[in-house]
C-alpha atoms as a PDB file:
ATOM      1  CA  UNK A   1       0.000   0.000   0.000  1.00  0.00           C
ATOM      2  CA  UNK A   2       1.800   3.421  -1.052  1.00  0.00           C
ATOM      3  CA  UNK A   3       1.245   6.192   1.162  1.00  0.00           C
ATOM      4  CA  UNK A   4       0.297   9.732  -0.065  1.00  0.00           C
ATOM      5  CA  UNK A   5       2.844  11.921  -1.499  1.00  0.00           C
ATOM      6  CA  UNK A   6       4.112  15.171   0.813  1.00  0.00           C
ATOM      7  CA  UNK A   7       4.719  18.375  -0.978  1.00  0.00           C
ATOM      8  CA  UNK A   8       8.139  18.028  -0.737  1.00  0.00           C
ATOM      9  CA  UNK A   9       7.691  14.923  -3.327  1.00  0.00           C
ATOM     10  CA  UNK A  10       5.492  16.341  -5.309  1.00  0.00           C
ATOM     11  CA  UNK A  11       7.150  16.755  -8.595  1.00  0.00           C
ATOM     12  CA  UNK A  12       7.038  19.737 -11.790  1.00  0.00           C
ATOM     13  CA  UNK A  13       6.611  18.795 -15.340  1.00  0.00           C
ATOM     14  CA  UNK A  14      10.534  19.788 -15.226  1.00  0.00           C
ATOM     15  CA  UNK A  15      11.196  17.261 -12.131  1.00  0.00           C
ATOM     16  CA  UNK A  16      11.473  20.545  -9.745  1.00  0.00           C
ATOM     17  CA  UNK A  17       9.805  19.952  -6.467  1.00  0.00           C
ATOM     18  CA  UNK A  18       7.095  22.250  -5.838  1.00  0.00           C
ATOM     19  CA  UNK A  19       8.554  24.121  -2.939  1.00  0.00           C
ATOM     20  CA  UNK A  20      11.500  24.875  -5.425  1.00  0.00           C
ATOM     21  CA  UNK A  21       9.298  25.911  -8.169  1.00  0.00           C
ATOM     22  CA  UNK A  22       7.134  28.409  -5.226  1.00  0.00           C
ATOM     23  CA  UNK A  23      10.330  30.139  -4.321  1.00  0.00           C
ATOM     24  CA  UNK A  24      11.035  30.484  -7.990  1.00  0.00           C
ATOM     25  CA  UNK A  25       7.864  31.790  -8.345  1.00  0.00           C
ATOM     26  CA  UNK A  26       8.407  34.662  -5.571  1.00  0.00           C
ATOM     27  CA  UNK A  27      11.386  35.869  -7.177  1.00  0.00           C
ATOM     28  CA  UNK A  28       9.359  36.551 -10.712  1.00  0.00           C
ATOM     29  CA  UNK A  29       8.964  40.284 -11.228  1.00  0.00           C
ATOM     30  CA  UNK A  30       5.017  41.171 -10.127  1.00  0.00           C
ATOM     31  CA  UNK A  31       2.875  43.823 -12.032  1.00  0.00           C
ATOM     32  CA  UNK A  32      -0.715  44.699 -10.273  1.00  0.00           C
ATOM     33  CA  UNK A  33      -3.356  44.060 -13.317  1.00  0.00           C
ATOM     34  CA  UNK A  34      -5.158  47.245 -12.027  1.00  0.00           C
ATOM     35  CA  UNK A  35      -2.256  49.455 -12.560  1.00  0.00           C
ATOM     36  CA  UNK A  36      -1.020  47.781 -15.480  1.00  0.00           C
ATOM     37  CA  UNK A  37      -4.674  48.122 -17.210  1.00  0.00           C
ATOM     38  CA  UNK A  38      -5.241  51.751 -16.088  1.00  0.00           C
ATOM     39  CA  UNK A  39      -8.910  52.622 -16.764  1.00  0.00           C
ATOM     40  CA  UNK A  40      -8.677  50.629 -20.269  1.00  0.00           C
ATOM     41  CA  UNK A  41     -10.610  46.693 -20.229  1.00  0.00           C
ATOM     42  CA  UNK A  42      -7.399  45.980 -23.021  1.00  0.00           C
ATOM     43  CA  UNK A  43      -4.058  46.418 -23.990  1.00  0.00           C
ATOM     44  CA  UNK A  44      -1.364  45.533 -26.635  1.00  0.00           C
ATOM     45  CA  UNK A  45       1.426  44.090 -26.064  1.00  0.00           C
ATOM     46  CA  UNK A  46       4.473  43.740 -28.905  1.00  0.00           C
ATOM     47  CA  UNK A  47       6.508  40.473 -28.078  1.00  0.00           C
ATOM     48  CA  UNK A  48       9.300  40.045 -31.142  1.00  0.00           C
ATOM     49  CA  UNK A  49       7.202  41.134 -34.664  1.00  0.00           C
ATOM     50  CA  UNK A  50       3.996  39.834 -33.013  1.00  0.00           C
ATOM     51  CA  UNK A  51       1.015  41.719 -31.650  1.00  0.00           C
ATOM     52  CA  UNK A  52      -0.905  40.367 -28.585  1.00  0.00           C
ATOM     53  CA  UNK A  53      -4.087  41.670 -27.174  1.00  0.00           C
ATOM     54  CA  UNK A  54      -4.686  41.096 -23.195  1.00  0.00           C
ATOM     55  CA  UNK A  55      -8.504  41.329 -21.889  1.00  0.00           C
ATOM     56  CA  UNK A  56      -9.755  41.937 -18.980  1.00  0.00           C
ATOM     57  CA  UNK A  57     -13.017  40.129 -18.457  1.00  0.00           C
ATOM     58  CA  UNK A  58     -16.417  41.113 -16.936  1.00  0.00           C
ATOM     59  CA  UNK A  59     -15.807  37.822 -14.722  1.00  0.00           C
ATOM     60  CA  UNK A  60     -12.288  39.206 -13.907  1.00  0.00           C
ATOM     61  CA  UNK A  61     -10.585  36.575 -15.980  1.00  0.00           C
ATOM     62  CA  UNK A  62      -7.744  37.401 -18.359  1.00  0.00           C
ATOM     63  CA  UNK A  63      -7.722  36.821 -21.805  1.00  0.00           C
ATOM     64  CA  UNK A  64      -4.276  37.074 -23.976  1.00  0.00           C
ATOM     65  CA  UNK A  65      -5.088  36.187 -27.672  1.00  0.00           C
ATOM     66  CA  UNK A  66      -2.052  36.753 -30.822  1.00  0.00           C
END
């Protein structure tokens, strides 16, 4: 009978742990959606020589789309 895994076994897609992947996680850069959206519901974003379009939903969801 196995017993049930811990967090600390608890493995990424990459084979990370996932208390190595949270503290990775924490170091990321964070932008507030609010302040990043202003008073617009979209925004462009340029990534290379493509164009992406972020929503923000009526449900509060976001919505990227190329």
């Amino acid at each position: 009978m196995s017993r049930p895994n811990t967090s600390s076994e608890v493995r990424s897609p990459r084979g990370d742990s996932v208390s190595d992947a949270a503290g990775r996680v924490q170091a990321l850069p964070r932008l507030n959606s609010r302040k990043l959206f202003a008073d617009a519901r979209e925004l462009l974003i340029e990534h290379g020589d493509e164009l992406y379009r972020l929503r923000w939903t009526r449900s509060g969801k976001l919505i990227l789309t190329k």
